[in-house]
N, C-alpha and C. Protein backbone atom coordinates (compact mmCIF):
# COMPACT_ATOMS: atom_id res chain seq x y z
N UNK A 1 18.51 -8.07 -7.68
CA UNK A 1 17.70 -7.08 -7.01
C UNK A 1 18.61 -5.98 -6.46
N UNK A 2 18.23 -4.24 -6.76
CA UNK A 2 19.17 -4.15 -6.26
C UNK A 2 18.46 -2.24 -6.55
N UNK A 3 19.08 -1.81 -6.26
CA UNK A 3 18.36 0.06 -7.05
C UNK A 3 18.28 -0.02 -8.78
N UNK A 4 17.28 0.43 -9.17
CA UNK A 4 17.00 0.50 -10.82
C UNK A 4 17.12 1.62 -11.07
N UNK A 5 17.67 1.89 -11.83
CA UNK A 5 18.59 3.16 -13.05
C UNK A 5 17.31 4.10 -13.48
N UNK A 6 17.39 5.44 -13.33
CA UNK A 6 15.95 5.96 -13.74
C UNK A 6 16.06 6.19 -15.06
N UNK A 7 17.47 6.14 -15.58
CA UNK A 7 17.48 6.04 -17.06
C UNK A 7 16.95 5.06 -17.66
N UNK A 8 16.82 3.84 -16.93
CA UNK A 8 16.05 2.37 -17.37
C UNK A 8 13.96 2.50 -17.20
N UNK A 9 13.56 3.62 -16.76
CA UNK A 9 12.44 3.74 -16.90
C UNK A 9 11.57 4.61 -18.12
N UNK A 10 10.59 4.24 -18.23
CA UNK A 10 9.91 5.10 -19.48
C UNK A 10 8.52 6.03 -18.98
N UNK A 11 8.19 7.31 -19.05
CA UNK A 11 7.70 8.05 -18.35
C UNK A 11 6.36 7.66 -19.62
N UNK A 12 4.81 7.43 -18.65
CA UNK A 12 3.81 7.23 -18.90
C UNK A 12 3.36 8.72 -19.78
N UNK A 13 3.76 10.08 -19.19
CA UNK A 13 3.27 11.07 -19.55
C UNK A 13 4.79 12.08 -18.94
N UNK A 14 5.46 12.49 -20.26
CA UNK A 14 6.31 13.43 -19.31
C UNK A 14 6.06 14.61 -18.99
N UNK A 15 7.03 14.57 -17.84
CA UNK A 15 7.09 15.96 -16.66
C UNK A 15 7.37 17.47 -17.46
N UNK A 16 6.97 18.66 -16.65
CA UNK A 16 7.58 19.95 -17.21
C UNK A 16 8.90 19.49 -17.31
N UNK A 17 10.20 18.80 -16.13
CA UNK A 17 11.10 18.85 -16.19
C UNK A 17 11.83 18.08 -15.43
N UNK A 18 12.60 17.02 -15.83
CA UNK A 18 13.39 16.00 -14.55
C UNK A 18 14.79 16.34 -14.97
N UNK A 19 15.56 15.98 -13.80
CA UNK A 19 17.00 15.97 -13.62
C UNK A 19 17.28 14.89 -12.43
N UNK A 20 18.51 14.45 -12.93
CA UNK A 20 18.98 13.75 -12.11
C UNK A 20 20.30 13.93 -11.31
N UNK A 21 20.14 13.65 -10.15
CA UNK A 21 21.26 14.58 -9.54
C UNK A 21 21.83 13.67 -8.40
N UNK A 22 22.87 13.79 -7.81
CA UNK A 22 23.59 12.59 -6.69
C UNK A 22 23.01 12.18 -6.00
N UNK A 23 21.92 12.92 -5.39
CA UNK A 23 21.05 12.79 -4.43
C UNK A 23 19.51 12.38 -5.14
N UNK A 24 19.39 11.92 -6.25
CA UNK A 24 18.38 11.12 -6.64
C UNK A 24 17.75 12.06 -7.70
N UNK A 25 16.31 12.03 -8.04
CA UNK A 25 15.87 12.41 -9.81
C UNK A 25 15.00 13.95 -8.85
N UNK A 26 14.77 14.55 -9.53
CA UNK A 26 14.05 15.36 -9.50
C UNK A 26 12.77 15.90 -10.64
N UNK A 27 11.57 16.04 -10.21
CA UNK A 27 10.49 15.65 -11.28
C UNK A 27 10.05 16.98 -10.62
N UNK A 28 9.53 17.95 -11.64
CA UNK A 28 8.27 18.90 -11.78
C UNK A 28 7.18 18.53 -12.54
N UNK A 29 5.99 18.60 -11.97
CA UNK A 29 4.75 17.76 -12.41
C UNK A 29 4.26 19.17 -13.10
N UNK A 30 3.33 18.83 -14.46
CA UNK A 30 2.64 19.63 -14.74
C UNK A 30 1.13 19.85 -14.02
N UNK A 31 1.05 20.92 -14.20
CA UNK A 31 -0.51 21.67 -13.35
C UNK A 31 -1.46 20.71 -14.14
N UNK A 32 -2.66 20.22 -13.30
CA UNK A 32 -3.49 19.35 -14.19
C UNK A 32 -3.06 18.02 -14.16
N UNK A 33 -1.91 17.31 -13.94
CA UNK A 33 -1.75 15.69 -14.05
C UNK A 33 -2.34 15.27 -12.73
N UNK A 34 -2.63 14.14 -13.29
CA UNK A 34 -3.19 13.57 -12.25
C UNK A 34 -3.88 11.63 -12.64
N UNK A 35 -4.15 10.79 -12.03
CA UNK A 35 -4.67 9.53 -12.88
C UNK A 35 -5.71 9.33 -11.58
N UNK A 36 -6.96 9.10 -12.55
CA UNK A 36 -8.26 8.82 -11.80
C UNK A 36 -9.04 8.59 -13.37
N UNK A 37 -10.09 7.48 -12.79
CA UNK A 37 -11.15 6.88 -13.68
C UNK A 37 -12.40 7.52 -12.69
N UNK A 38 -13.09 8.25 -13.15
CA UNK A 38 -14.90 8.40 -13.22
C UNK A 38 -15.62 8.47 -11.80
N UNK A 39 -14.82 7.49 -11.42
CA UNK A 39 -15.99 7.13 -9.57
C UNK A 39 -16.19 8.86 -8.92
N UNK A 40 -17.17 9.18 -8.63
CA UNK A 40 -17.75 10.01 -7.67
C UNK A 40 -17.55 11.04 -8.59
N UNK A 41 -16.57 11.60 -9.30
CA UNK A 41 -15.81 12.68 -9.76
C UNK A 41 -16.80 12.86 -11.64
N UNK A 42 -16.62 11.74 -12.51
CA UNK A 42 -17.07 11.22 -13.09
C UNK A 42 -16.29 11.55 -14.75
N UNK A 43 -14.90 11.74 -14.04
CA UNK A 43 -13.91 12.43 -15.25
C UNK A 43 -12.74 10.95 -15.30
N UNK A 44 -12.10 11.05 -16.44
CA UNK A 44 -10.89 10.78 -16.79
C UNK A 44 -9.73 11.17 -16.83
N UNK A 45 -8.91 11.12 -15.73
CA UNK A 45 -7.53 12.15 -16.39
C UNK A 45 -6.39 10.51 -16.15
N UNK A 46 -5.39 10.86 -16.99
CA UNK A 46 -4.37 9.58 -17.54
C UNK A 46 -3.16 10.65 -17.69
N UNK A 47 -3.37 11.30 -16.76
CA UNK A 47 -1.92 12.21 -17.42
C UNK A 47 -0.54 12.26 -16.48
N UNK A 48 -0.21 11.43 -15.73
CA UNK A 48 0.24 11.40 -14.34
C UNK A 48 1.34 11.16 -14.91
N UNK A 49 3.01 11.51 -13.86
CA UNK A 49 4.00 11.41 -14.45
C UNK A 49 4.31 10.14 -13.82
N UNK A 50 4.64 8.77 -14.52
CA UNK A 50 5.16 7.84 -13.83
C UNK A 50 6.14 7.08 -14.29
N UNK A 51 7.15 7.16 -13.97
CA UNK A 51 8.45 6.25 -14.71
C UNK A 51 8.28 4.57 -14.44
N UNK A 52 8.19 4.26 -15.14
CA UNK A 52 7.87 2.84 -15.12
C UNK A 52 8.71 1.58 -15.65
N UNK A 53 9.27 0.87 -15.23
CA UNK A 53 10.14 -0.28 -15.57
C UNK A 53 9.30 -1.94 -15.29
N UNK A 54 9.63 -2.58 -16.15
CA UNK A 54 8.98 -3.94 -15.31
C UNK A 54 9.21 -4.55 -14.22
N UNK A 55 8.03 -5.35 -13.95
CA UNK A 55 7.98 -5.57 -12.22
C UNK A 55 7.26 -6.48 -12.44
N UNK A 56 8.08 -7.93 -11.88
CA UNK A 56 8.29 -9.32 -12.16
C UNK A 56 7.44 -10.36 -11.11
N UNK A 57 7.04 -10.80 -11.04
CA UNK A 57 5.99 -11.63 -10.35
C UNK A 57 7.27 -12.08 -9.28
N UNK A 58 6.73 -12.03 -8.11
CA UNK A 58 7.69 -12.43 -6.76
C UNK A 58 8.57 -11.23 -6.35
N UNK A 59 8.53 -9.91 -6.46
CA UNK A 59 9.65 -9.69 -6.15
C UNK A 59 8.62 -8.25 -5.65
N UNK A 60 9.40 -6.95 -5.36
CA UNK A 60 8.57 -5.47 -4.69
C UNK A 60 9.59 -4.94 -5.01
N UNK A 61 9.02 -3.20 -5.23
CA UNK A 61 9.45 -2.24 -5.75
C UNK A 61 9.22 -1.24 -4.48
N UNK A 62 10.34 -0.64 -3.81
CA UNK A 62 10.06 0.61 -3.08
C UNK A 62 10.51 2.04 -3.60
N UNK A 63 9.93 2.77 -3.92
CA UNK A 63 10.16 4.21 -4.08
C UNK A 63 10.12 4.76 -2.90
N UNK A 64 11.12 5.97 -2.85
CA UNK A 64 11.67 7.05 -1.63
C UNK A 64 11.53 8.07 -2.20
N UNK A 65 10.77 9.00 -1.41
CA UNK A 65 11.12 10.89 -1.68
C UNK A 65 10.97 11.57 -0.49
N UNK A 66 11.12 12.92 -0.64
CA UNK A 66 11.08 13.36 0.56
C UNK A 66 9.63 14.17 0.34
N UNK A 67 8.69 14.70 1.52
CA UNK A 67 7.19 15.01 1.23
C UNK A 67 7.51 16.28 1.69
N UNK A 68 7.00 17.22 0.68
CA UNK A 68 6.58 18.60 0.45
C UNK A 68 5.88 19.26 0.19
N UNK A 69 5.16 18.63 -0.02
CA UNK A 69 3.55 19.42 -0.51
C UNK A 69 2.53 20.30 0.24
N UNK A 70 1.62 20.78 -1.01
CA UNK A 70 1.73 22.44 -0.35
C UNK A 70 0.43 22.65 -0.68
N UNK A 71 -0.39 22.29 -2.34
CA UNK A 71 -1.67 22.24 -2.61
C UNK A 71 -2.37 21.25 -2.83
N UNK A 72 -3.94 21.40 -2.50
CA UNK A 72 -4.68 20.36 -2.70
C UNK A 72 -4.33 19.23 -3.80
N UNK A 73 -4.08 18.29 -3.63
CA UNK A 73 -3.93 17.07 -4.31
C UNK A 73 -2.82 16.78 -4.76
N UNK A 74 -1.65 17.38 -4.47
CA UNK A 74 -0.26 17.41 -4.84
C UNK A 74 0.08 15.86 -4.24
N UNK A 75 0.80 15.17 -5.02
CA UNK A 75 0.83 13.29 -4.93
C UNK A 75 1.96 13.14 -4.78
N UNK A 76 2.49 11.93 -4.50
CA UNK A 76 3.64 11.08 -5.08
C UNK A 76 3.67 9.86 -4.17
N UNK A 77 4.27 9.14 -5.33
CA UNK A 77 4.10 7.39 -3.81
C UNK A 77 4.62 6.73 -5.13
N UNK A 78 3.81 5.41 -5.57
CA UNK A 78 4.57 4.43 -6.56
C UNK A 78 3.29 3.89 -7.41
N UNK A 79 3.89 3.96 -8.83
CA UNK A 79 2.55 3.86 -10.16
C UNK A 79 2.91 2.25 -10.12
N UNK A 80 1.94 1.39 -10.64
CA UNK A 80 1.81 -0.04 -10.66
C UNK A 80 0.81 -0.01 -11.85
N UNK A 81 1.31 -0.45 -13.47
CA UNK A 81 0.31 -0.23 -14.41
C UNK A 81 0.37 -1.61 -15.04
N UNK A 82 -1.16 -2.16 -15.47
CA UNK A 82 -1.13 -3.16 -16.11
C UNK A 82 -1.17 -2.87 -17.46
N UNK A 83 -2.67 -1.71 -17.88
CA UNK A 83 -2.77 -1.03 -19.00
C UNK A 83 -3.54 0.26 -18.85
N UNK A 84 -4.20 0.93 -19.38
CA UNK A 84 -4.79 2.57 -19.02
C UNK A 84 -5.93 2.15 -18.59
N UNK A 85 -6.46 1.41 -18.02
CA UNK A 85 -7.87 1.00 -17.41
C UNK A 85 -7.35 0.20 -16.02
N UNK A 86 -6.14 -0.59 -15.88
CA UNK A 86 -6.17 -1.45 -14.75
C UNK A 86 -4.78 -0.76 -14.13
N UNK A 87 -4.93 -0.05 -13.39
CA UNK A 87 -3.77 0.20 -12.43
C UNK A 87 -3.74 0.83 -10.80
N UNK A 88 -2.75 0.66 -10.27
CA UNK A 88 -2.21 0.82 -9.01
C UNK A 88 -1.84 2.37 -8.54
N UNK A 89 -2.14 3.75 -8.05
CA UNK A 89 -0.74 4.16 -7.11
C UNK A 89 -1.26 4.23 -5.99
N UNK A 90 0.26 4.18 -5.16
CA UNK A 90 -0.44 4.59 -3.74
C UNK A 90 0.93 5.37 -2.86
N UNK A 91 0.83 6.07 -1.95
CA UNK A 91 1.46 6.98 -2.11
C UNK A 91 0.61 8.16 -1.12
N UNK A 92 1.66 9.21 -0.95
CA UNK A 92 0.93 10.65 0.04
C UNK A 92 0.33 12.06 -0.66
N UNK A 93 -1.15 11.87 -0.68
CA UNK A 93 -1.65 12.97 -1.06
C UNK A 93 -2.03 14.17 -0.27
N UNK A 94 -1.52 15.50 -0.25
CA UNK A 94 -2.26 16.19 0.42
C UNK A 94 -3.55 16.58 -0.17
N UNK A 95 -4.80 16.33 1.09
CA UNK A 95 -5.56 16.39 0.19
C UNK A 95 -7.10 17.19 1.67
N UNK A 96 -7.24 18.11 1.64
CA UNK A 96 -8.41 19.13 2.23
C UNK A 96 -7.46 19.29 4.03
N UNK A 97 -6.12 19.93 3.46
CA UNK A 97 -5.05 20.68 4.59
C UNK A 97 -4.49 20.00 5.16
N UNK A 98 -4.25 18.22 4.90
CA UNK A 98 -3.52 18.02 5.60
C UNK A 98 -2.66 16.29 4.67
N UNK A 99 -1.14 16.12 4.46
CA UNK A 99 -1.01 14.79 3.96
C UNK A 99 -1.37 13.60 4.53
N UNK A 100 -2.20 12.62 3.49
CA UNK A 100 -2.37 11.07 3.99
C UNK A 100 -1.47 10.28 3.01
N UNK A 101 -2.08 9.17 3.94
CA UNK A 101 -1.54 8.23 3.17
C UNK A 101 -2.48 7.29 2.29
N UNK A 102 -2.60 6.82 0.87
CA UNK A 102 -3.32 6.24 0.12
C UNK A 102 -3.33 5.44 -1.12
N UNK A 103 -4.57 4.42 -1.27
CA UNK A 103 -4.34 4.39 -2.56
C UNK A 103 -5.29 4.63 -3.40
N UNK A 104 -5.65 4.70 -4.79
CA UNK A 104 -6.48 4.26 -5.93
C UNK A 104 -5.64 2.84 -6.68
N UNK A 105 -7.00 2.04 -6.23
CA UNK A 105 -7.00 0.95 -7.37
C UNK A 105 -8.04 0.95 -8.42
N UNK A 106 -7.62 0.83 -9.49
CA UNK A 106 -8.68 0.86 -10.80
C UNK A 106 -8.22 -0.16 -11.25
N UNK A 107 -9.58 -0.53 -11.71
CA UNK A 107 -10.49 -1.58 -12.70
C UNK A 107 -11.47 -1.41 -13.32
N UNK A 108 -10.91 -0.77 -14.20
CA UNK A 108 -12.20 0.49 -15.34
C UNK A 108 -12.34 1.96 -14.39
N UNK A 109 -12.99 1.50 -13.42
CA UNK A 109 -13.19 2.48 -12.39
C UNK A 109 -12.38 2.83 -10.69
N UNK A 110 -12.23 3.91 -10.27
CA UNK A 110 -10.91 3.78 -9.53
C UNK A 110 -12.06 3.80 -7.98
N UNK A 111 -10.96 3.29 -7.40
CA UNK A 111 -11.78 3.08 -5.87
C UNK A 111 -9.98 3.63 -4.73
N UNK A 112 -10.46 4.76 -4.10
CA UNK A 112 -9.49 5.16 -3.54
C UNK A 112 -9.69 4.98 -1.95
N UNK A 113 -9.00 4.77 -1.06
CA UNK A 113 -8.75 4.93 0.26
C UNK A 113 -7.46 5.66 0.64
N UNK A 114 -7.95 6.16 1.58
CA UNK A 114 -7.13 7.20 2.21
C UNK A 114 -7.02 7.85 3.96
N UNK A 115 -5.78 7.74 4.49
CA UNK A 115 -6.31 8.11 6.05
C UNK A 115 -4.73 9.22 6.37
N UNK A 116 -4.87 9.93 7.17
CA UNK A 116 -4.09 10.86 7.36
C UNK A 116 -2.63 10.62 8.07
N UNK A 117 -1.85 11.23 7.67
CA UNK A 117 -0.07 10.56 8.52
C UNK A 117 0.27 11.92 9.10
N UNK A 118 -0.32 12.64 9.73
CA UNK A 118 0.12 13.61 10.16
C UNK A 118 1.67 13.43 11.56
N UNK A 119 2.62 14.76 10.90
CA UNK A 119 3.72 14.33 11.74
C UNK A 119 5.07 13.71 10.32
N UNK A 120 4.20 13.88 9.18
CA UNK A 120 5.22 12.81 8.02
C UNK A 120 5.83 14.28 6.91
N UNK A 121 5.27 15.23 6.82
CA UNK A 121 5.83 16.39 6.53
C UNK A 121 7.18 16.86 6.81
N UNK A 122 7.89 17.04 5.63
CA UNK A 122 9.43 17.40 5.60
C UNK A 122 10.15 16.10 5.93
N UNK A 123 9.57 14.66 5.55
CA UNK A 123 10.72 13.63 6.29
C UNK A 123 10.44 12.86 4.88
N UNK A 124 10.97 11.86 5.01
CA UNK A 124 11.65 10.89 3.77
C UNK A 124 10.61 9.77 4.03
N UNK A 125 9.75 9.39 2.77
CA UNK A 125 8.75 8.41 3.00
C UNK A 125 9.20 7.73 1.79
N UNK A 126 8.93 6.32 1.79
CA UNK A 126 9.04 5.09 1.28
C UNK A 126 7.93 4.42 0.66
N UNK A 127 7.32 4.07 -0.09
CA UNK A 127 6.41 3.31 -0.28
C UNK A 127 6.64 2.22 -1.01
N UNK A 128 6.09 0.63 -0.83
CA UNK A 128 6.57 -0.28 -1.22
C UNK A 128 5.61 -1.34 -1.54
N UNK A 129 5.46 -1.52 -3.03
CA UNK A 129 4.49 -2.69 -3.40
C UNK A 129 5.68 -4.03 -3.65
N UNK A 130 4.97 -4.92 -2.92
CA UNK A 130 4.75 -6.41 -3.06
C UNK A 130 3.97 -6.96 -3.97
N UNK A 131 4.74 -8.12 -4.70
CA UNK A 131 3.85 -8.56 -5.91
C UNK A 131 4.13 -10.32 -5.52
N UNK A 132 3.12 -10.70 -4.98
CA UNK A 132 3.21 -12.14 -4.90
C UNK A 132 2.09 -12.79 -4.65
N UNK A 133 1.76 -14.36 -5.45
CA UNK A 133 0.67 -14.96 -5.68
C UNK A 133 -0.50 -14.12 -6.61
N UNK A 134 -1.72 -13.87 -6.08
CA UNK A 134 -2.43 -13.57 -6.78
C UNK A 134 -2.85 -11.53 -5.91
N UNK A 135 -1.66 -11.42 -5.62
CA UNK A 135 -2.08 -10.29 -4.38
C UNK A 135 -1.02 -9.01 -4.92
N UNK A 136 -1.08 -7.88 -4.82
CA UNK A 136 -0.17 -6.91 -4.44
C UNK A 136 -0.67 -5.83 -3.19
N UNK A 137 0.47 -6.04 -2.24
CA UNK A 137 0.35 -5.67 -0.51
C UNK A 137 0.92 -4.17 -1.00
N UNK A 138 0.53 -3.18 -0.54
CA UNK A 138 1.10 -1.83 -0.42
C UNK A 138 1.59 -1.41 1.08
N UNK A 139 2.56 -1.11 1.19
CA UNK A 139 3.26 -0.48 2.26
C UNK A 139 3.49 0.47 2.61
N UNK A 140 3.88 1.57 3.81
CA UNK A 140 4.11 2.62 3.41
C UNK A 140 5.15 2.80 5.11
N UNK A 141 6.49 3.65 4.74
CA UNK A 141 7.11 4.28 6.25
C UNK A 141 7.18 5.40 6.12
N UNK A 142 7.62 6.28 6.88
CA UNK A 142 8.34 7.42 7.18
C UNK A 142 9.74 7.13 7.86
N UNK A 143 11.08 7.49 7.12
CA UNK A 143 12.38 7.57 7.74
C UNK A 143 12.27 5.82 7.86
N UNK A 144 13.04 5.72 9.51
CA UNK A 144 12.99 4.19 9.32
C UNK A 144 11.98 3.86 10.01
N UNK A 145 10.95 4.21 10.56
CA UNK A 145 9.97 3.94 11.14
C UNK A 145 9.21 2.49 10.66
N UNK A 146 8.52 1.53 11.58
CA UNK A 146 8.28 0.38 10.99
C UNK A 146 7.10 0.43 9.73
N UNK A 147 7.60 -0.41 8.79
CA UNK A 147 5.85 -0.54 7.98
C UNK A 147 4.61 -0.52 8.31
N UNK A 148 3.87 0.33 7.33
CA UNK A 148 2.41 0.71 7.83
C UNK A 148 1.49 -0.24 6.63
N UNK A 149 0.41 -0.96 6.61
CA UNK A 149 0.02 -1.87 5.49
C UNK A 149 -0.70 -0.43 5.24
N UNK A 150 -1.19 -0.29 3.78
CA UNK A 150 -1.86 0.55 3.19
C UNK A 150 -2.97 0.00 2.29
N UNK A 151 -2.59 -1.34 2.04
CA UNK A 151 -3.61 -2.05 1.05
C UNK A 151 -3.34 -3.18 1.01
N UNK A 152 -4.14 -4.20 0.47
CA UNK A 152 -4.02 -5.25 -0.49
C UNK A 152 -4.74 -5.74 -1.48
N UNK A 153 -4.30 -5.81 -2.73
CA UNK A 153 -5.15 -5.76 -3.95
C UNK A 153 -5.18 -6.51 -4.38
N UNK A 154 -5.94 -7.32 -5.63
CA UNK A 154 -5.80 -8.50 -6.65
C UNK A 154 -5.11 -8.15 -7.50
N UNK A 155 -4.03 -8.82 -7.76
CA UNK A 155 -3.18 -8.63 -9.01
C UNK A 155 -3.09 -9.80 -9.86
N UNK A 156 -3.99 -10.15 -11.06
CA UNK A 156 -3.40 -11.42 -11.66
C UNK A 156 -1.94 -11.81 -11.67
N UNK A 157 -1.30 -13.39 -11.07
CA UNK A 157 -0.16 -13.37 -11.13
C UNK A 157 0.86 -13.59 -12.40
N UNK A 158 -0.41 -13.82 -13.52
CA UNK A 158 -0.13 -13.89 -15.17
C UNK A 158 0.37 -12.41 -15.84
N UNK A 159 -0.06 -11.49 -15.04
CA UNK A 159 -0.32 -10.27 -15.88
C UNK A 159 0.96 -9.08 -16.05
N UNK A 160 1.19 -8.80 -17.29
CA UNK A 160 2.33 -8.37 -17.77
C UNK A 160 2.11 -7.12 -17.08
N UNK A 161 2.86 -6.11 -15.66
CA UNK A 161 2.99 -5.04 -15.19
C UNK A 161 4.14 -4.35 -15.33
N UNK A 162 3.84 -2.84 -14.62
CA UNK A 162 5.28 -2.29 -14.99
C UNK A 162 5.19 -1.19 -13.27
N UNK A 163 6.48 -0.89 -12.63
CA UNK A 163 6.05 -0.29 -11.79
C UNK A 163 7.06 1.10 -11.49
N UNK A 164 7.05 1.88 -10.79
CA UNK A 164 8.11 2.96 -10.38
C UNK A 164 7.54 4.12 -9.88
N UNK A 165 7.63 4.88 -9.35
CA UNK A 165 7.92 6.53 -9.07
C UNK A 165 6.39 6.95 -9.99
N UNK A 166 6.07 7.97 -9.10
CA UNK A 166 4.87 8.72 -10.31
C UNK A 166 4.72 10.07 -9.11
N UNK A 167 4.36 11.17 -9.53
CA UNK A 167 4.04 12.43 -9.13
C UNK A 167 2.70 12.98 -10.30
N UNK A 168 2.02 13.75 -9.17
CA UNK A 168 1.03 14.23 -10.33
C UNK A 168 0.57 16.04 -9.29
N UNK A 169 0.04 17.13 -9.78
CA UNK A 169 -0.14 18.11 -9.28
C UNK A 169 -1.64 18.55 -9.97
N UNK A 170 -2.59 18.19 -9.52
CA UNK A 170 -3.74 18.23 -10.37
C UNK A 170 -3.82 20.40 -9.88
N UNK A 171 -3.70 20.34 -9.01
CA UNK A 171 -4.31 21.86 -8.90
C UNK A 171 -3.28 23.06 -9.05
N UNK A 172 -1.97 22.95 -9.33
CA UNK A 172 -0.98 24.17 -9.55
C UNK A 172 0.20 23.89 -9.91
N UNK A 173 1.03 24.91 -10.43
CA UNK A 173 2.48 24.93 -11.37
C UNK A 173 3.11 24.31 -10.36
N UNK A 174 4.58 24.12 -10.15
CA UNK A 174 5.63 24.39 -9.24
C UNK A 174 5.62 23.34 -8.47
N UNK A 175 5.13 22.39 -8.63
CA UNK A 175 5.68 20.97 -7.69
C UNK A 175 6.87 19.99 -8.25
N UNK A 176 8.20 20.52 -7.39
CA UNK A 176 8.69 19.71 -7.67
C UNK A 176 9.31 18.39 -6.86
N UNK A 177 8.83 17.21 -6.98
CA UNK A 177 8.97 15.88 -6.00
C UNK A 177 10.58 15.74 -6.03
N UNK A 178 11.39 15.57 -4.93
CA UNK A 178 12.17 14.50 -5.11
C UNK A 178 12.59 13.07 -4.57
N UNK A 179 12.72 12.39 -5.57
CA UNK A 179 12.89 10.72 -5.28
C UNK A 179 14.42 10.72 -5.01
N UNK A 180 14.36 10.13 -3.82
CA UNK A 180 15.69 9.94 -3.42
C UNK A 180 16.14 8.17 -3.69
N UNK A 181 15.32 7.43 -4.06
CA UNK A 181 15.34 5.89 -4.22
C UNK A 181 14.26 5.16 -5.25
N UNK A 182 14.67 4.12 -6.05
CA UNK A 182 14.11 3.56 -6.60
C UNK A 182 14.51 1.82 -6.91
N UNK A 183 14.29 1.36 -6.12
CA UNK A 183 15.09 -0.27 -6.14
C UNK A 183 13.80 -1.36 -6.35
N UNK A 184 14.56 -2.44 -6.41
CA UNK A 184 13.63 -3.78 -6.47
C UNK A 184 14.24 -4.75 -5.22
N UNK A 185 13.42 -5.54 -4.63
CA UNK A 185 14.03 -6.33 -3.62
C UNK A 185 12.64 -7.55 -3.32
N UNK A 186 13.07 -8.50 -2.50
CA UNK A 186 12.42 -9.49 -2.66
C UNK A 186 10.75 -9.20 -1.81
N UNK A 187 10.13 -10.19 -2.76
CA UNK A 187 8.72 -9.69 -1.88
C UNK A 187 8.49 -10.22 -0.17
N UNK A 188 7.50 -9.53 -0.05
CA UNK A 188 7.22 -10.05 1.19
C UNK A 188 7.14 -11.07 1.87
N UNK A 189 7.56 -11.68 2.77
CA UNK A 189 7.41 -13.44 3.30
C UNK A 189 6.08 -13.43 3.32
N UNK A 190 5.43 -12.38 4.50
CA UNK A 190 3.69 -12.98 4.76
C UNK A 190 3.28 -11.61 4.65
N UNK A 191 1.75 -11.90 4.89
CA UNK A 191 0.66 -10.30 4.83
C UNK A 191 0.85 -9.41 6.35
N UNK A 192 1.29 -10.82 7.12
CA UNK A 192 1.12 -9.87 8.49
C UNK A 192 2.57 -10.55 9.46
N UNK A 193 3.31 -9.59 9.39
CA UNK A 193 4.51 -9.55 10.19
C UNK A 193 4.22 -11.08 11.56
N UNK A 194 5.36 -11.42 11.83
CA UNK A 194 5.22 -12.29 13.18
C UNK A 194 5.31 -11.85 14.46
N UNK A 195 4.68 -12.13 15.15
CA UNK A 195 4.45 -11.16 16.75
C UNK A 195 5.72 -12.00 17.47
């Protein structure tokens, strides 16, 4: 367990443009990406940029970037894919003036939650799925600030996944995310910290 190589990931849909640089990858999302199934909206888009490596039953994946965003729906947090119908992100959307924090889980159809982190603008956020038993726990900090739970989902513990980094810019050019981290480390002991 240890940081994973972004050269070791395979991009679901690639970016206008990544580089990688000392200080971590840099991704420009194309205008229009974005991943959502049908609910409320009643569209399909699968076009989201997400570097993806496998992600092993027992163990969590945290992605780091720093949050910049500027237009409606501008994303980034961490993609969790089983196949183009069953997947995970969750992650900070700005989304009607101000960034939250959230996820979409899909299962054919996507079901999103979302609540606001105001105060998390211009700082270094983390997000971190847990994959253990029949569950994946979503996490989320700012800087070192303590963990915030963001979710918990059903994840078959049979089921062949892949996880990493994803950015998407559904409404304009010029977003470019940067990930300052991408590691694997052991999953979570429990759902709810010890008092």
């Amino acid at each position: 367990m240890g940081d994973i190589d972004w050269a070791s990931g395979e991009w679901t849909t690639p970016p206008v443009h990544f580089e990688t640089k000392d200080d971590g990858l840099y991704v420009t999302a194309r205008k229009g990406s974005d991943a959502w199934r049908i609910t409320s909206y009643g569209f399909i888009h699968d076009s989201e940029h997400a570097l993806l490596a496998p992600f092993e039953q027992a163990s969590a994946v945290e992605v780091s970037f720093r949050l910049n965003f500027a237009a409606q729906f501008d994303q980034a947090g961490v993609f969790i894919r089983h196949d183009e119908t069953s997947w995970i992100k969750a992650g900070i959307e700005w989304s009607d003036g101000q960034e939250s924090v959230g996820a979409v889980v899909t299962r054919g159809e996507s079901d999103w939650s979302l609540s606001p982190t105001p105060g998390w603008d211009g700082r270094l956020v983390t997000m971190r799925a847990s994959r253990s038993g029949n569950a994946l726990t979503i996490r989320a900090r700012v800087d070192d600030e303590p963990w915030v739970l963001v979710r918990v989902a059903p994840l078959d513990p049979d089921a062949v996944v892949s996880a990493g980094p994803f950015c998407c810019a559904p409404t304009r050019d010029g977003l470019t995310v940067h990930f300052t981290s991408w590691r694997t480390t052991a999953p979570d002991a429990s759902l709810h910290p010890e008092s």
